[in-house]
C-alpha atoms as a PDB file:
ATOM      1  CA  UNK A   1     131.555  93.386  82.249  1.00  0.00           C
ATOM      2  CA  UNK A   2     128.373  95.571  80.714  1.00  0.00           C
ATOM      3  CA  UNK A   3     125.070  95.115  80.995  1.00  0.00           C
ATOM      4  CA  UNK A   4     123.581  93.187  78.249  1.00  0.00           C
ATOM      5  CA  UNK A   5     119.972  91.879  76.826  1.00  0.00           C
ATOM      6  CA  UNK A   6     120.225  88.286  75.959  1.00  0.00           C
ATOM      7  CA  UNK A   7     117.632  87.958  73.284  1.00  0.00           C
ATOM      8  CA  UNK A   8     116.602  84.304  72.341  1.00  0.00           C
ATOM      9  CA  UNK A   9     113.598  81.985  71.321  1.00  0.00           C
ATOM     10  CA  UNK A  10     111.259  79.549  72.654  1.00  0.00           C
ATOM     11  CA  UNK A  11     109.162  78.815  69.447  1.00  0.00           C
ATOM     12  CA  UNK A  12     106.772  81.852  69.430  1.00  0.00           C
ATOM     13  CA  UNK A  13     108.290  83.395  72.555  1.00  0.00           C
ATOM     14  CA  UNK A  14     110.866  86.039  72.919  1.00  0.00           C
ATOM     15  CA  UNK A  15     113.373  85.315  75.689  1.00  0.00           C
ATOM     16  CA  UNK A  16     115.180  88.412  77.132  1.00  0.00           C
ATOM     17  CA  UNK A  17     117.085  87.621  80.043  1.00  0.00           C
ATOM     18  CA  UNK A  18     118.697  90.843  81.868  1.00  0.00           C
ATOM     19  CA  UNK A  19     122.561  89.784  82.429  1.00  0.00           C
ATOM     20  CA  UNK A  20     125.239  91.869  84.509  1.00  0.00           C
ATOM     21  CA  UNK A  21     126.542  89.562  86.859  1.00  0.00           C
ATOM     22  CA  UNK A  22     129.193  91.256  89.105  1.00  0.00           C
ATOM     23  CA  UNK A  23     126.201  93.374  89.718  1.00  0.00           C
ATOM     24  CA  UNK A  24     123.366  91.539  90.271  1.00  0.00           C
ATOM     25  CA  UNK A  25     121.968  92.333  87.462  1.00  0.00           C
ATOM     26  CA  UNK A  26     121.735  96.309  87.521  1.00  0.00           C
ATOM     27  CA  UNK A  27     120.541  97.832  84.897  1.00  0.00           C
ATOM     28  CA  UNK A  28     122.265 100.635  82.834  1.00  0.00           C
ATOM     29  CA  UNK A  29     121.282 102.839  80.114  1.00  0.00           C
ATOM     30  CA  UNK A  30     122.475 100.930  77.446  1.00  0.00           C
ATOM     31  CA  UNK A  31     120.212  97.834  78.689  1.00  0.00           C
ATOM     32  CA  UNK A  32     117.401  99.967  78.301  1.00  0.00           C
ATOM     33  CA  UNK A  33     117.666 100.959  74.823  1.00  0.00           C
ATOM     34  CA  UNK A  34     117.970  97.482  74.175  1.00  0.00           C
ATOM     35  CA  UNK A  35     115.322  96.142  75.523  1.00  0.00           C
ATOM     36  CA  UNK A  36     113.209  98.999  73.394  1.00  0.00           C
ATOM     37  CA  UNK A  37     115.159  97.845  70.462  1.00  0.00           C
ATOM     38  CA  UNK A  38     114.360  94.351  71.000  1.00  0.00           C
ATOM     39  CA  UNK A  39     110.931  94.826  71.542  1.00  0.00           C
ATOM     40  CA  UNK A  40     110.433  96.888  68.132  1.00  0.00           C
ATOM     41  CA  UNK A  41     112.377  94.592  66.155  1.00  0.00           C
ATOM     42  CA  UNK A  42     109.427  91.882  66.313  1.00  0.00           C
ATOM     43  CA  UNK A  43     106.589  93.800  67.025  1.00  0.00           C
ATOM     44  CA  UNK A  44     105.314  93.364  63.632  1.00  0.00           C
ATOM     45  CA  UNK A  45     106.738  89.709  63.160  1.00  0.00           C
ATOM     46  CA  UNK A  46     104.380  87.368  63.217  1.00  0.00           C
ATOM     47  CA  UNK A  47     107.247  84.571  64.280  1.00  0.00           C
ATOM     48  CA  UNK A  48     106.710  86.172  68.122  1.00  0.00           C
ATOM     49  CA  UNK A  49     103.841  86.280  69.902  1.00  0.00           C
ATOM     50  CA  UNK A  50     104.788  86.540  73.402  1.00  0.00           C
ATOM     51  CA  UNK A  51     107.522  88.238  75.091  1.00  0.00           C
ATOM     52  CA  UNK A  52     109.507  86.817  78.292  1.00  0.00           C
ATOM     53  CA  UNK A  53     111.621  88.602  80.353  1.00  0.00           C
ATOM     54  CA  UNK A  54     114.022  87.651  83.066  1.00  0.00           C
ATOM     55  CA  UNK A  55     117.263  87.742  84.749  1.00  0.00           C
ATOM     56  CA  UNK A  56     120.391  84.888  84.501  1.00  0.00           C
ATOM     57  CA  UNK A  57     122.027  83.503  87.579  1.00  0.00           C
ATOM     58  CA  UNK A  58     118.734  83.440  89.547  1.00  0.00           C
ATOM     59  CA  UNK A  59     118.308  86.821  89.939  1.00  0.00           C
ATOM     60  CA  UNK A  60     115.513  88.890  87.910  1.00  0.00           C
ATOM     61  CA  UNK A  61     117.449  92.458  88.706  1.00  0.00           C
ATOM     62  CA  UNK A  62     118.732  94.793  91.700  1.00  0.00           C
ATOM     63  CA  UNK A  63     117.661  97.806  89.726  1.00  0.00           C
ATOM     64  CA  UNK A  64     120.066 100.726  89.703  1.00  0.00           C
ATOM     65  CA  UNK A  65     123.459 100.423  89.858  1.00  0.00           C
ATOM     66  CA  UNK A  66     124.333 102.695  92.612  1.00  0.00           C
ATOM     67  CA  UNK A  67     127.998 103.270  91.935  1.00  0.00           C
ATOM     68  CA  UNK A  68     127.146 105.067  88.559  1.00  0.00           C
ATOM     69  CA  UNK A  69     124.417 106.795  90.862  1.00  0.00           C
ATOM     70  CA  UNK A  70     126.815 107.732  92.537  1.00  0.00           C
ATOM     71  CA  UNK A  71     128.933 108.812  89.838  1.00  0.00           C
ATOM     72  CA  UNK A  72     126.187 110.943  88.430  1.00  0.00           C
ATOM     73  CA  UNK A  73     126.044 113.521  91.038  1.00  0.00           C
ATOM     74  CA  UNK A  74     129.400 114.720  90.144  1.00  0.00           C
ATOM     75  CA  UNK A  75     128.180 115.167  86.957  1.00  0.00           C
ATOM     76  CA  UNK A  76     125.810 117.913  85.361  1.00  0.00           C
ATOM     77  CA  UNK A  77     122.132 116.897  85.110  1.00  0.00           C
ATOM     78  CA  UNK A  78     122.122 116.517  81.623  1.00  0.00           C
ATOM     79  CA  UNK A  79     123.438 112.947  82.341  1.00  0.00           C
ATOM     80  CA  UNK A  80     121.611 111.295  84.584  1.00  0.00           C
ATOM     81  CA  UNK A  81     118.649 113.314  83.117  1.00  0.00           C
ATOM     82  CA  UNK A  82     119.415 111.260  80.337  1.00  0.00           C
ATOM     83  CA  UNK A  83     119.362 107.989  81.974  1.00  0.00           C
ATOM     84  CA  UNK A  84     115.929 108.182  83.431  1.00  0.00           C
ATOM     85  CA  UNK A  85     115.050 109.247  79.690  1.00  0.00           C
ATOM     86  CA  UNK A  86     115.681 105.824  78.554  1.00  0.00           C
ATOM     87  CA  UNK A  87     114.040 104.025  81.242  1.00  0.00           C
ATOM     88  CA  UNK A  88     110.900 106.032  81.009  1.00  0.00           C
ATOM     89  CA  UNK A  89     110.841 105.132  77.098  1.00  0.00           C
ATOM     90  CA  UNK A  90     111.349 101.540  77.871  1.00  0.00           C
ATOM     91  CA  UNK A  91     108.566 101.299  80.359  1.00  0.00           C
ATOM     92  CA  UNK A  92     106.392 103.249  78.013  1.00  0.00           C
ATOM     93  CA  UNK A  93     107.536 101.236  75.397  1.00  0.00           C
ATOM     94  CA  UNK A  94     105.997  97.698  77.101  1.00  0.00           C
ATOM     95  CA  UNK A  95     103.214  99.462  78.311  1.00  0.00           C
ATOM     96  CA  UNK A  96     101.792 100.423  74.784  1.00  0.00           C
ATOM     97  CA  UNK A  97     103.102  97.084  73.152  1.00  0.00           C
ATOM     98  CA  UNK A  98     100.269  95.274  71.758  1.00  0.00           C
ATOM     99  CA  UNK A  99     101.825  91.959  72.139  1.00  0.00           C
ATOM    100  CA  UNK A 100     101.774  89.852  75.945  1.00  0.00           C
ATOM    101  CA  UNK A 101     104.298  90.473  77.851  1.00  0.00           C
ATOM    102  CA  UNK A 102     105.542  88.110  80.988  1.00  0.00           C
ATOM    103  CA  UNK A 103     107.674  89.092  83.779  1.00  0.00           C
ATOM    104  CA  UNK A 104     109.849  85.548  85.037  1.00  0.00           C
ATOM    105  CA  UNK A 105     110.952  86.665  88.878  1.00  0.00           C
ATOM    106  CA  UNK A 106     113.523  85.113  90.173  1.00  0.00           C
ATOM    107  CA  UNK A 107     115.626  86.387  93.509  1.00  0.00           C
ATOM    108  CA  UNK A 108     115.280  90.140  93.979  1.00  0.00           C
ATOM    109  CA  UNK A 109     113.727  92.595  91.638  1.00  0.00           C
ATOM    110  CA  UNK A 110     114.481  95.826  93.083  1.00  0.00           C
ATOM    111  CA  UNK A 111     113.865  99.684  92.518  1.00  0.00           C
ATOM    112  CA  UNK A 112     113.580 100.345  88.848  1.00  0.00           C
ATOM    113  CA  UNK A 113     114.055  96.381  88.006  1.00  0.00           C
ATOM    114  CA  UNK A 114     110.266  96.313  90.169  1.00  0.00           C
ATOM    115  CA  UNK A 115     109.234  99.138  87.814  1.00  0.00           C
ATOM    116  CA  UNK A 116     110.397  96.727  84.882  1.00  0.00           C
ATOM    117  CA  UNK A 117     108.114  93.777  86.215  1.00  0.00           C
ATOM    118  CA  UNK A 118     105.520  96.226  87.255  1.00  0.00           C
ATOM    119  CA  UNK A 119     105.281  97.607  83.727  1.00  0.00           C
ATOM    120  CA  UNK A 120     104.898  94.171  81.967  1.00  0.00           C
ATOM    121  CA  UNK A 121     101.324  93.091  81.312  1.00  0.00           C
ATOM    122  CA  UNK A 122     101.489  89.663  83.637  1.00  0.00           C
ATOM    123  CA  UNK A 123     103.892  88.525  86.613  1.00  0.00           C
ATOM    124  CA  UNK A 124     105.128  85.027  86.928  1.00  0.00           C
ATOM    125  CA  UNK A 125     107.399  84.644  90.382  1.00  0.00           C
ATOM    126  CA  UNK A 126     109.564  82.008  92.468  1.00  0.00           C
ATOM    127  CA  UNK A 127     107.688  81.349  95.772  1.00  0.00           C
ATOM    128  CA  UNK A 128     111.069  82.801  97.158  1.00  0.00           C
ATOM    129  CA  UNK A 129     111.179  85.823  95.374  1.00  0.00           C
ATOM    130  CA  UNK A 130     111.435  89.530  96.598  1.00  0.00           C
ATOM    131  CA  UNK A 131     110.236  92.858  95.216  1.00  0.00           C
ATOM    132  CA  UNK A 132     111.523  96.143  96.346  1.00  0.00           C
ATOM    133  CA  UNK A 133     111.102 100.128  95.971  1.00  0.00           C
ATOM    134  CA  UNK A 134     114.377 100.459  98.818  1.00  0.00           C
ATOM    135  CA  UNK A 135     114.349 104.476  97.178  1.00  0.00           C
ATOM    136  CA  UNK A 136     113.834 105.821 100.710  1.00  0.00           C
ATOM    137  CA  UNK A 137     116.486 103.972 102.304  1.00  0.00           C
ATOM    138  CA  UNK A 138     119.457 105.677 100.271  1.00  0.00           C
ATOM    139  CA  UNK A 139     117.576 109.357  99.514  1.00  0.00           C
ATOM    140  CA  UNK A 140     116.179 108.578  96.353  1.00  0.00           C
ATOM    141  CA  UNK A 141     112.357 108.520  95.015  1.00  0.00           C
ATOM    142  CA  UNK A 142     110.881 106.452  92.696  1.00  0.00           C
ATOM    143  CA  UNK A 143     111.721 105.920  89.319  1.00  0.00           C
ATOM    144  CA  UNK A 144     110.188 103.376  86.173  1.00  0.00           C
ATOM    145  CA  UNK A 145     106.901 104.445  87.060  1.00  0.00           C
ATOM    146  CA  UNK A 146     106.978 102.592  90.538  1.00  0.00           C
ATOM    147  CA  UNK A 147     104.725 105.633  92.344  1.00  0.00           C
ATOM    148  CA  UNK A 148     102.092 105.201  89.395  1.00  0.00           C
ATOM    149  CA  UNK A 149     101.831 101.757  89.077  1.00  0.00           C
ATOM    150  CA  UNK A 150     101.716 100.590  92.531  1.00  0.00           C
ATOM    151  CA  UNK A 151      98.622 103.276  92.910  1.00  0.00           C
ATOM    152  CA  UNK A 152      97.231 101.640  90.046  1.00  0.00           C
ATOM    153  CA  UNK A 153      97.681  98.244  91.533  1.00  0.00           C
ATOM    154  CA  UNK A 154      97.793  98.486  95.525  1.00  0.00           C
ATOM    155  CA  UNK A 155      95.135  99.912  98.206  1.00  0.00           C
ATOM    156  CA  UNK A 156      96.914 103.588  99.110  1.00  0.00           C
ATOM    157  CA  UNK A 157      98.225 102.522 102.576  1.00  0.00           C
ATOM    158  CA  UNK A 158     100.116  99.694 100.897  1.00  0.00           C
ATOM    159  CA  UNK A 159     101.555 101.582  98.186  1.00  0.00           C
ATOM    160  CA  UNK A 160     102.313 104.072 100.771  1.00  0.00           C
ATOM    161  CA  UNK A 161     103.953 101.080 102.821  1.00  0.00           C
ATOM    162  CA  UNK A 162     106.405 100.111 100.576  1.00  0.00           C
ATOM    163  CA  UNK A 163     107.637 103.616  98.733  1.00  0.00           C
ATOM    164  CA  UNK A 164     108.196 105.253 102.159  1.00  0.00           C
ATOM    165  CA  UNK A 165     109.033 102.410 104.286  1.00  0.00           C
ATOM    166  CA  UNK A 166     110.955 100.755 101.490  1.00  0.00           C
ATOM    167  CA  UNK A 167     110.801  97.260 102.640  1.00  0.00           C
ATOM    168  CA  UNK A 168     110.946  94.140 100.969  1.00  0.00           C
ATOM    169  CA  UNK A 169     107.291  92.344  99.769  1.00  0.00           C
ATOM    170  CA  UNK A 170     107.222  88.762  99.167  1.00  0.00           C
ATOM    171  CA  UNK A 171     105.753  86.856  95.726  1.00  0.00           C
ATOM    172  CA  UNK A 172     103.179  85.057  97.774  1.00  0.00           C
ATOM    173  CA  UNK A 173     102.474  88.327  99.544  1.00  0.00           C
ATOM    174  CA  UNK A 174     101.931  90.256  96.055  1.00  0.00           C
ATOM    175  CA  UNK A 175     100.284  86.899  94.837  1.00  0.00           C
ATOM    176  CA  UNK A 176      97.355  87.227  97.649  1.00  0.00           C
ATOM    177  CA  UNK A 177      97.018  90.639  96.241  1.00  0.00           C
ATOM    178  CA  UNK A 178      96.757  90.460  92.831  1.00  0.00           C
ATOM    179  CA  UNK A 179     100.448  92.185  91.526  1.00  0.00           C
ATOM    180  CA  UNK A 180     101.959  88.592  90.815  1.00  0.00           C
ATOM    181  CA  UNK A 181      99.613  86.689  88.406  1.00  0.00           C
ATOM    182  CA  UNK A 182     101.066  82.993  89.119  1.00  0.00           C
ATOM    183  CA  UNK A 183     103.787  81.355  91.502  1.00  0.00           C
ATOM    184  CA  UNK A 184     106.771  79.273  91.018  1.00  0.00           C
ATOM    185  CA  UNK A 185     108.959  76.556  92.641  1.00  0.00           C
ATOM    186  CA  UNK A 186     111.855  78.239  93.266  1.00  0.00           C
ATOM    187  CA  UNK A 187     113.980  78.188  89.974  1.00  0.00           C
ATOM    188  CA  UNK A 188     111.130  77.695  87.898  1.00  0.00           C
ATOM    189  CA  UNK A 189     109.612  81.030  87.252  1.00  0.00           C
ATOM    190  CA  UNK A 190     110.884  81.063  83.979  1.00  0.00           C
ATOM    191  CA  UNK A 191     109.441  77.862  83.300  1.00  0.00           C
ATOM    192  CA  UNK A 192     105.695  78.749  84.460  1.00  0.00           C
ATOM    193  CA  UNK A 193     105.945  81.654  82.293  1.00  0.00           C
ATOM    194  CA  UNK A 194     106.964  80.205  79.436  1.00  0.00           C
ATOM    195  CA  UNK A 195     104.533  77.581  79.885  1.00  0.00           C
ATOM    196  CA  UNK A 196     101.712  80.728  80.386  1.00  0.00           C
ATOM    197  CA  UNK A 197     103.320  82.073  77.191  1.00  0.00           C
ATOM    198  CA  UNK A 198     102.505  78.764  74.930  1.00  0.00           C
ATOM    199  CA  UNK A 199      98.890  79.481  76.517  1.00  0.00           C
ATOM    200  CA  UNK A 200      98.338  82.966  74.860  1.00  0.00           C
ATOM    201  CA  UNK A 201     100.179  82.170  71.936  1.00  0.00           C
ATOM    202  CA  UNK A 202      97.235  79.659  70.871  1.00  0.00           C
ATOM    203  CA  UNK A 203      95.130  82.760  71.268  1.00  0.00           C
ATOM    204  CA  UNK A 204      94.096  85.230  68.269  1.00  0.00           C
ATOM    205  CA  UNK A 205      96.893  87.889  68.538  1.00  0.00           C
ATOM    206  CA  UNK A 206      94.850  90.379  67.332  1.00  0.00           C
ATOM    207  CA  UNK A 207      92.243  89.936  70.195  1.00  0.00           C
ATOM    208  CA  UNK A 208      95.137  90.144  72.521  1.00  0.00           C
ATOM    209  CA  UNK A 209      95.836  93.355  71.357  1.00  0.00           C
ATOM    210  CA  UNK A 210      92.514  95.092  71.138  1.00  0.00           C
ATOM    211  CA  UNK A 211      92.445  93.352  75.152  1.00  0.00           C
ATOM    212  CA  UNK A 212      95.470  95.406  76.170  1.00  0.00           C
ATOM    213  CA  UNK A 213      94.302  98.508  74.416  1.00  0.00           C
ATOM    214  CA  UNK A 214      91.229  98.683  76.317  1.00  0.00           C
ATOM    215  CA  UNK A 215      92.927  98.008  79.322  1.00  0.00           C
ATOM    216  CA  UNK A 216      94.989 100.325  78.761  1.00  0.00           C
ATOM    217  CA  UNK A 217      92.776 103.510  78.086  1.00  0.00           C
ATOM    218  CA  UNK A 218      89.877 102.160  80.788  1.00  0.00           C
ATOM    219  CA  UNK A 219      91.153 104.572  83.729  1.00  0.00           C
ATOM    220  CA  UNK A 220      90.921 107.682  81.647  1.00  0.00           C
ATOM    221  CA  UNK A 221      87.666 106.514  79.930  1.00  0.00           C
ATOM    222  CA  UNK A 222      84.148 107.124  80.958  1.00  0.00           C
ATOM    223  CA  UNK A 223      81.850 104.175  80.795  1.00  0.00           C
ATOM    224  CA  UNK A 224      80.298 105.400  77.545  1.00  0.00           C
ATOM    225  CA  UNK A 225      83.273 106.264  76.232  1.00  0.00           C
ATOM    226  CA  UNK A 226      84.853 102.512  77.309  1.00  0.00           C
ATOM    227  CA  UNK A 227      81.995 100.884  76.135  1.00  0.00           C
ATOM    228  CA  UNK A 228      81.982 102.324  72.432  1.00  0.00           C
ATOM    229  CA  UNK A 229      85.806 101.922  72.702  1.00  0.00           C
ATOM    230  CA  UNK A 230      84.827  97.858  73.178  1.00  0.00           C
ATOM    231  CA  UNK A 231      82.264  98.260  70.613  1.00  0.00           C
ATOM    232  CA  UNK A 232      84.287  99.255  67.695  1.00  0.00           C
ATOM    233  CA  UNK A 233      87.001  96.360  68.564  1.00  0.00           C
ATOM    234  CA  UNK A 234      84.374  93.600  68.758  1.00  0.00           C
ATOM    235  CA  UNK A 235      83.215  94.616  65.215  1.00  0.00           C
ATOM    236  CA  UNK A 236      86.707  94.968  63.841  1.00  0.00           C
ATOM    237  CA  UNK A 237      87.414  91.302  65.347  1.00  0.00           C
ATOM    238  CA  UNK A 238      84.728  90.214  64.464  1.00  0.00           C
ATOM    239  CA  UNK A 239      84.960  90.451  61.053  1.00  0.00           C
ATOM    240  CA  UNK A 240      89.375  89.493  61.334  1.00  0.00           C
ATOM    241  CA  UNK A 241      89.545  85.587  59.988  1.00  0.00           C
ATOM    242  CA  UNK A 242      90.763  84.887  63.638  1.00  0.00           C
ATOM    243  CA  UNK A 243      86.844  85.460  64.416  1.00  0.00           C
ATOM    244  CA  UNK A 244      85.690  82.797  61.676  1.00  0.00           C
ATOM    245  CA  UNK A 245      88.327  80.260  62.637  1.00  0.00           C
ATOM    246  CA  UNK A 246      87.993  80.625  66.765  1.00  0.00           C
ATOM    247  CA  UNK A 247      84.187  80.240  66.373  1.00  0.00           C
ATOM    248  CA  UNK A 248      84.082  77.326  64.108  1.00  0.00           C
ATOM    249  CA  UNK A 249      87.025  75.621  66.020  1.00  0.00           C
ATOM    250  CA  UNK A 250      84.796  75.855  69.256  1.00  0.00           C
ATOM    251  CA  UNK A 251      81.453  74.944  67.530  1.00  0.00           C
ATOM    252  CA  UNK A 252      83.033  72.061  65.649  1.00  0.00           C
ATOM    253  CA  UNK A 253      85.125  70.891  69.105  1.00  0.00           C
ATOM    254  CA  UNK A 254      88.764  71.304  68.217  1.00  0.00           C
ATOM    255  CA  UNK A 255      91.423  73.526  68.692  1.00  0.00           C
ATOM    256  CA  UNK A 256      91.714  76.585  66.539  1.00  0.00           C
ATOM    257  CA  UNK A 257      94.587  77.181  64.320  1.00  0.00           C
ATOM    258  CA  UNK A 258      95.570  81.343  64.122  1.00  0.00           C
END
């Protein structure tokens, strides 16, 4: 059975749940194009707000499948080339999307399915769950953008730790760091995010986007460069109709209606 994207809806929320079950999940090419796919098809709808994503059975992803790895190398690399082509656009893809999205971690999310989670804007995990860059362990290096953002996101030594040593790191261990933004019974990961998700959904989606934006370009900026950056979205928010209804909504004591 393929890889597929399940894509469904939790009022405002876009559900996609990573499903390949005789592999644990691994992702394949075709998954990835998907998932870009799915993500442009309701970037401009203003019925989604929030994106989810996750994996069925319990298990967010194992990454790679290493039997069409394997496969690869008998193969010219125009194909594999090819591969990583479509991963790098789907991780670029979430990066630059200027709508939340949640990572629900259930299980293992390993290699480039760490990348995946990694690359979303906030991390949601089971207490039990484990996260992976095992490249090391079968001759491989990084891939999804693993290298970049774990150096973004981790003291050197650490992000050293696990690309070289390629060991497992816990939720609660990556949850004491600051990687995995909230914890989980196990089994209810995807519940806690979707829970997070009806929280930013009540919030102005256009403020959410000018938030990731600057987020985004802060590491390249200089402060004067950040700070006119911020300038320029406060005065274009301020003057959106999200601005006139979230300030009279918290002046006149009720919940505001975007």
């Amino acid at each position: 059975m393929p890889a597929e994207l399940h894509s469904t809806s939790e009022g405002q929320t876009l559900v996609l749940t990573l499903s390949n079950p005789g592999l644990r999940n691994a992702l394949d090419p075709a998954l990835y194009a998907a998932g870009v796919e799915a993500l442009n098809g309701c970037e401009r709808s203003a019925d989604v707000r929030c994106v989810v994503i996750t994996g069925a059975g319990g298990m967010f992803s194992a990454g790679d499948d290493l039997h069409r790895l394997q496969a690869h190398r008998a193969l010219g690399a125009e194909v594999p080339a090819q591969s990583l082509d479509g991963l790098n656009h789907w991780i670029e893809t979430l990066r630059t999307y200027p709508k939340p999205v949640i990572a629900a971690v259930e299980g293992a999310a390993a290699g480039a399915a760490f990348s995946l989670a990694l690359a979303c804007d906030l991390i949601v995990a089971g207490r039990d769950a484990v996260f992976s860059t095992a490249y090391s362990r079968v001759g491989l290096s990084p891939d999804g953008g693993a290298s970049w953002s774990l150096a973004q996101a981790l003291p050197r030594q650490l992000a050293a730790e696990l690309l070289l040593c390629g060991d497992g790191i816990a939720a609660e261990r990556l949850h004491a760091l600051g990687v995995v933004n909230r914890l989980a019974a196990p089994g209810q990961a995807l519940a806690a995010a979707l829970a997070l998700a009806h929280e930013l959904n009540a919030r102005a989606p256009n403020a959410l986007a000018s938030a990731k934006e600057l987020l985004a370009e802060a590491p390249q900026q200089t402060l004067a460069e950040q700070l006119a950056a911020e300038r320029a979205h406060f005065l274009r928010n301020l003057y959106h109709p999200h601005a006139g209804e979230g300030i009279a909504a918290f002046l006149e004591k009720r919940a505001a209606r975007y």
